[in-house]
N, C-alpha and C. Protein backbone atom coordinates (compact mmCIF):
# COMPACT_ATOMS: atom_id res chain seq x y z
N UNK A 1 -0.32 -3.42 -1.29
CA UNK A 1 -0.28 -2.73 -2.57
C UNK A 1 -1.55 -3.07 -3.34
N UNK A 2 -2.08 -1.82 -4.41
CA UNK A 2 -3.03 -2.65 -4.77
C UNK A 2 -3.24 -1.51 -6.11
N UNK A 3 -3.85 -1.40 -6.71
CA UNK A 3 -4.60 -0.63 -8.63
C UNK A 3 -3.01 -0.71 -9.23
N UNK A 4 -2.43 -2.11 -9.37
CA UNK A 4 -1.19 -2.82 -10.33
C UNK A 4 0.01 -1.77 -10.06
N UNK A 5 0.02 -2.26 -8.27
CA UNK A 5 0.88 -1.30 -7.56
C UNK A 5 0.92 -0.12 -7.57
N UNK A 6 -0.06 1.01 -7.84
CA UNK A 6 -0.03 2.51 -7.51
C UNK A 6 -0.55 2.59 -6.14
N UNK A 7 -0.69 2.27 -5.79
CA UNK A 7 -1.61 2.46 -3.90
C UNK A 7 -0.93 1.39 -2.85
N UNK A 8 -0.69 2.16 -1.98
CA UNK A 8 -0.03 1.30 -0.70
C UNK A 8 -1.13 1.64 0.60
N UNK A 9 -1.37 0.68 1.26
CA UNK A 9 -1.91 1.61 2.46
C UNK A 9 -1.73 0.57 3.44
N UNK A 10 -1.49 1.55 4.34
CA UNK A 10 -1.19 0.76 5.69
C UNK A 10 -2.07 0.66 6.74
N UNK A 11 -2.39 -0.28 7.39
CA UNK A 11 -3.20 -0.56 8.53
C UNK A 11 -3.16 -0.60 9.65
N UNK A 12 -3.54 -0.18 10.74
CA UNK A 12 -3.40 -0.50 12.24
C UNK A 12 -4.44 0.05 12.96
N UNK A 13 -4.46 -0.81 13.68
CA UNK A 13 -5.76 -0.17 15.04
C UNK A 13 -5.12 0.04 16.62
N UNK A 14 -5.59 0.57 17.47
CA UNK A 14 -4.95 0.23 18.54
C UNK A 14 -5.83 0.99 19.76
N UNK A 15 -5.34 -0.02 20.78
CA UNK A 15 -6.66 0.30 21.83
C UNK A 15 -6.32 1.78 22.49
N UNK A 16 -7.61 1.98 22.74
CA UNK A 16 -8.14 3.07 23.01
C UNK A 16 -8.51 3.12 24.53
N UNK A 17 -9.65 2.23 24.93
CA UNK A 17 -9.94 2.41 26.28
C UNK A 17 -10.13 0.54 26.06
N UNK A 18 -10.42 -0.11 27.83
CA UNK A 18 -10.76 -0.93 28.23
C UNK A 18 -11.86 -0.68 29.11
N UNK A 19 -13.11 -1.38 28.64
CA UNK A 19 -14.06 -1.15 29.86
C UNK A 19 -14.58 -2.81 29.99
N UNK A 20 -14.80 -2.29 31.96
CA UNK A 20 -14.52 -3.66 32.46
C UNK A 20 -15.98 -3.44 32.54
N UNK A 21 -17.11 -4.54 32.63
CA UNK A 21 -18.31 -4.42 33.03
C UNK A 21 -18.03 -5.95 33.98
N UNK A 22 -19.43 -5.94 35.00
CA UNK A 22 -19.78 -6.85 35.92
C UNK A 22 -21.47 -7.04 35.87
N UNK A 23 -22.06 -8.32 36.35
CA UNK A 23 -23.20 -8.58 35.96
C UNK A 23 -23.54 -9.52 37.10
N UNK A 24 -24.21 -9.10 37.65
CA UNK A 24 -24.63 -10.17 38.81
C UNK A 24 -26.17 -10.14 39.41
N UNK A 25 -26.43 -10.98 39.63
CA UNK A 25 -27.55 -11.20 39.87
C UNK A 25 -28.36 -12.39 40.76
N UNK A 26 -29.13 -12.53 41.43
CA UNK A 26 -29.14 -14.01 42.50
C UNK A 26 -27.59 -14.58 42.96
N UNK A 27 -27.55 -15.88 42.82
CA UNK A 27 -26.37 -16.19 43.34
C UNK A 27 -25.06 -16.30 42.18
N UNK A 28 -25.38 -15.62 40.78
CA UNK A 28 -24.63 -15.79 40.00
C UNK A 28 -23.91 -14.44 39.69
N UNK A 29 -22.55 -14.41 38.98
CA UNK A 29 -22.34 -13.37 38.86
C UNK A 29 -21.39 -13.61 36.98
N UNK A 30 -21.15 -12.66 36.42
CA UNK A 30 -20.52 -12.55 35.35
C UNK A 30 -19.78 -11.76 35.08
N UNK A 31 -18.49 -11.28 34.76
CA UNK A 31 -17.80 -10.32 34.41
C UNK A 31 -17.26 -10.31 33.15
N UNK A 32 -16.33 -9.03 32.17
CA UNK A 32 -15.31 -8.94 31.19
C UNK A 32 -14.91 -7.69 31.17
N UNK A 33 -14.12 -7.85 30.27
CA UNK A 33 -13.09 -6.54 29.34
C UNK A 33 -13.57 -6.70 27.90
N UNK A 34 -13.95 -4.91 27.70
CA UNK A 34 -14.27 -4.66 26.14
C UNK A 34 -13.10 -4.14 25.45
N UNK A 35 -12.77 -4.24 24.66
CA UNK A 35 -11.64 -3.50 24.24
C UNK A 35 -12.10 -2.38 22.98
N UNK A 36 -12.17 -1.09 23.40
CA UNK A 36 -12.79 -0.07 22.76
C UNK A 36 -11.48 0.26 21.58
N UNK A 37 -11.31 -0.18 20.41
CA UNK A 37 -10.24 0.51 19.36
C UNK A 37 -10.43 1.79 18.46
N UNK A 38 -9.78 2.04 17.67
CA UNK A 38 -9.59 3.04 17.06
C UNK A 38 -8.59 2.67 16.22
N UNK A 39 -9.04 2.88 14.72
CA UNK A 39 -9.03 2.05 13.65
C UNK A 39 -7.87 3.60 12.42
N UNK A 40 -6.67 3.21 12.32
CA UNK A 40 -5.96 4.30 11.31
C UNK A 40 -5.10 3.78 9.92
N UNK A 41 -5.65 4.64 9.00
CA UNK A 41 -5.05 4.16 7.62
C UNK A 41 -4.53 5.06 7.21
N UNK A 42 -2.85 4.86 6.83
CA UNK A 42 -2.36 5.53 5.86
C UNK A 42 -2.33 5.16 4.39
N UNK A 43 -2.84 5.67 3.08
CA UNK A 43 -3.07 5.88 1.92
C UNK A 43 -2.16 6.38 1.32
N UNK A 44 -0.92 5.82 0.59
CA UNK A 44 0.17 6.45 -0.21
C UNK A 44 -0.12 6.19 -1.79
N UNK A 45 0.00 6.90 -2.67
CA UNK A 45 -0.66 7.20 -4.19
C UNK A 45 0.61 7.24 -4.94
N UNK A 46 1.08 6.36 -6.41
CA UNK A 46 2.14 6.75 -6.80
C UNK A 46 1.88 6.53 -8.40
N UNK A 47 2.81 7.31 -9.06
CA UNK A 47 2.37 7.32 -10.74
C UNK A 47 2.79 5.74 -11.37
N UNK A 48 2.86 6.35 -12.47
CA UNK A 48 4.07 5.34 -12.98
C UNK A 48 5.25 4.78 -13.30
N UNK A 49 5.65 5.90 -12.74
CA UNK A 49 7.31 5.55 -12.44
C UNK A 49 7.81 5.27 -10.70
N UNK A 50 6.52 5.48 -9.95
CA UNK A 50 6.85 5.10 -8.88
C UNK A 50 7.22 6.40 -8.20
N UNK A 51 7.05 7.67 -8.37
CA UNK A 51 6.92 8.74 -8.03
C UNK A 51 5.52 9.14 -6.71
N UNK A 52 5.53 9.57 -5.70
CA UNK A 52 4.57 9.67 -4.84
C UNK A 52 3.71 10.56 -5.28
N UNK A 53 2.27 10.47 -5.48
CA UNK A 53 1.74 11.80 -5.92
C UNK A 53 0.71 12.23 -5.43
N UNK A 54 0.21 11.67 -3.99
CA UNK A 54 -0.98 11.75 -3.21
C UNK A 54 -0.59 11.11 -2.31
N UNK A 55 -1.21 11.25 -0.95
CA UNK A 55 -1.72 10.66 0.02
C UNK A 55 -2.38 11.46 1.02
N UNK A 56 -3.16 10.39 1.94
CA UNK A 56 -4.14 10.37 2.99
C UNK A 56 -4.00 10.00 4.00
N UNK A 57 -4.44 10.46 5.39
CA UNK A 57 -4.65 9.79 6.59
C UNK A 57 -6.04 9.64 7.00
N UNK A 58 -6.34 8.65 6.96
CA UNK A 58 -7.55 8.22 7.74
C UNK A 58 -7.91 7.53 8.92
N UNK A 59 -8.74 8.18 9.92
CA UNK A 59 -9.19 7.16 11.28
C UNK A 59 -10.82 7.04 11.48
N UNK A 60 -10.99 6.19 12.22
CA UNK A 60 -12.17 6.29 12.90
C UNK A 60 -12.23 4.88 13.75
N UNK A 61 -13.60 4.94 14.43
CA UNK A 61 -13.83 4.00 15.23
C UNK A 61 -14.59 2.35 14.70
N UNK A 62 -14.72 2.58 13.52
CA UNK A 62 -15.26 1.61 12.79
C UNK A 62 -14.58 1.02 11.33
N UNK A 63 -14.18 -0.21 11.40
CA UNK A 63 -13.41 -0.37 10.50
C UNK A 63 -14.26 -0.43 9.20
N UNK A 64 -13.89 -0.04 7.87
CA UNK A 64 -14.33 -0.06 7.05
C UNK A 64 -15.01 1.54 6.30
N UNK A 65 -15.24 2.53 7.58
CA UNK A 65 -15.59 3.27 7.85
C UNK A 65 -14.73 4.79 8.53
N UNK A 66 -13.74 4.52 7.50
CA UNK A 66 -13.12 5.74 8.12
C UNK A 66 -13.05 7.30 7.85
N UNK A 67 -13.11 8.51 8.31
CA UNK A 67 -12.67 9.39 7.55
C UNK A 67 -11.08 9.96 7.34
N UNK A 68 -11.43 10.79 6.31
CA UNK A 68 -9.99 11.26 6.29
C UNK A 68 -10.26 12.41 7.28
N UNK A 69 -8.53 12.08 7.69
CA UNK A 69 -8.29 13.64 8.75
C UNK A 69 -7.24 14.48 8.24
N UNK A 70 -6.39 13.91 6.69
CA UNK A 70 -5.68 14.88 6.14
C UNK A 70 -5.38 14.24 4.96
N UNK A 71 -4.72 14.93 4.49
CA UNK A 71 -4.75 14.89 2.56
C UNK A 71 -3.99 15.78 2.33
N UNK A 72 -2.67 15.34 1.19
CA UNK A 72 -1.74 16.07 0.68
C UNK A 72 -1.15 15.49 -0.36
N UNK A 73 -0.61 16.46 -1.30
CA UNK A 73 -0.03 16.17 -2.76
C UNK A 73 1.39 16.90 -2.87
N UNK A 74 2.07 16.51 -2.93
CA UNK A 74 3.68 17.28 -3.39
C UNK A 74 3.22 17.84 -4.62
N UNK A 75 4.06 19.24 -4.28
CA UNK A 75 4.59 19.64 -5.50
C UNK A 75 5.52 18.88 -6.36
N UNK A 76 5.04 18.57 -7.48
CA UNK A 76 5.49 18.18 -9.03
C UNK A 76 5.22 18.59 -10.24
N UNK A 77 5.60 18.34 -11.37
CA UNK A 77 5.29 19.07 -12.27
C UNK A 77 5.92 17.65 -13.16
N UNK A 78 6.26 16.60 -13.06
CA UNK A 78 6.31 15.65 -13.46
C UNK A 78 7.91 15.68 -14.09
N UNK A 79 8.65 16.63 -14.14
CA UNK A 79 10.21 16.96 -14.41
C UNK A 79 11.02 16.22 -13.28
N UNK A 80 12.09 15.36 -13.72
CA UNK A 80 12.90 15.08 -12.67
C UNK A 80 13.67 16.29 -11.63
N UNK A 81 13.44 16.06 -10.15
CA UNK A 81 13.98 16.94 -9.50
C UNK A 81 15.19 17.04 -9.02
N UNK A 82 15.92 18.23 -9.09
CA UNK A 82 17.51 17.86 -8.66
C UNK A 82 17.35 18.41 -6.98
N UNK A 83 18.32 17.60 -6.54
CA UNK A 83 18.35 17.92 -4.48
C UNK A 83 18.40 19.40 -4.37
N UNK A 84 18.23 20.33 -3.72
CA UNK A 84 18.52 21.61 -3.56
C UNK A 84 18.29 21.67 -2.24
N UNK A 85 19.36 22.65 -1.77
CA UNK A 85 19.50 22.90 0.19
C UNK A 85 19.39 23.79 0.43
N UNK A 86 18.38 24.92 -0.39
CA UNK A 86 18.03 26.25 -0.65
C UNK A 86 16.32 26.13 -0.19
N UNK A 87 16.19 27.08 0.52
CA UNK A 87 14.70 27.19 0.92
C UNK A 87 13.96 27.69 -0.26
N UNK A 88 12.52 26.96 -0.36
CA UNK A 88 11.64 27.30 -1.93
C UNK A 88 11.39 28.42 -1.72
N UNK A 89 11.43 28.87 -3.01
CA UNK A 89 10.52 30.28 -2.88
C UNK A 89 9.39 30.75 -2.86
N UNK A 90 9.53 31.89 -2.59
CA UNK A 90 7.95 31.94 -1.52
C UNK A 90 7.19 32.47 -2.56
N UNK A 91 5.54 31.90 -2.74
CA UNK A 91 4.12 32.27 -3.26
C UNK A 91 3.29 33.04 -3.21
């Protein structure tokens, strides 16, 4: 959580590829595993009553460095909403 709890965002990375390299040379040799990740943040936005009023998805391959790959805002109008099991009407 974080701007006196309006922002949540969540973190995770997760591997992507493994590449094995080998290195040898005279009578010596060297090997490993790279672990190639891919770095994703979800961004949740909320007022002051704790109402959701934005969020984001972001990835990329570099942490710190991500873009967004989507972005969306609910409809609100800041009126409390009552449940309805009626499809919205159409725009």
């Amino acid at each position: 959580m974080a701007l006196e709890e309006r922002q949540f965002r969540y973190h995770t990375e997760r591997i992507k590829w493994d590449v094995y390299w080998l290195l040898a040379g005279g009578y010596n040799a060297d090997s490993g595993i790279i672990e190639v990740k891919k770095y994703y943040d979800l961004v949740l936005c909320f007022d002051d009553r704790g109402t959701l009023i934005a969020g984001s998805w972001l990835d990329g391959w570099y942490p710190g460095k991500l873009r967004r790959k989507a972005q969306w805002a609910p409809r609100y109008n800041g009126e409390p909403q009552e449940e309805s099991h009626h499809e919205p009407p159409k725009t």
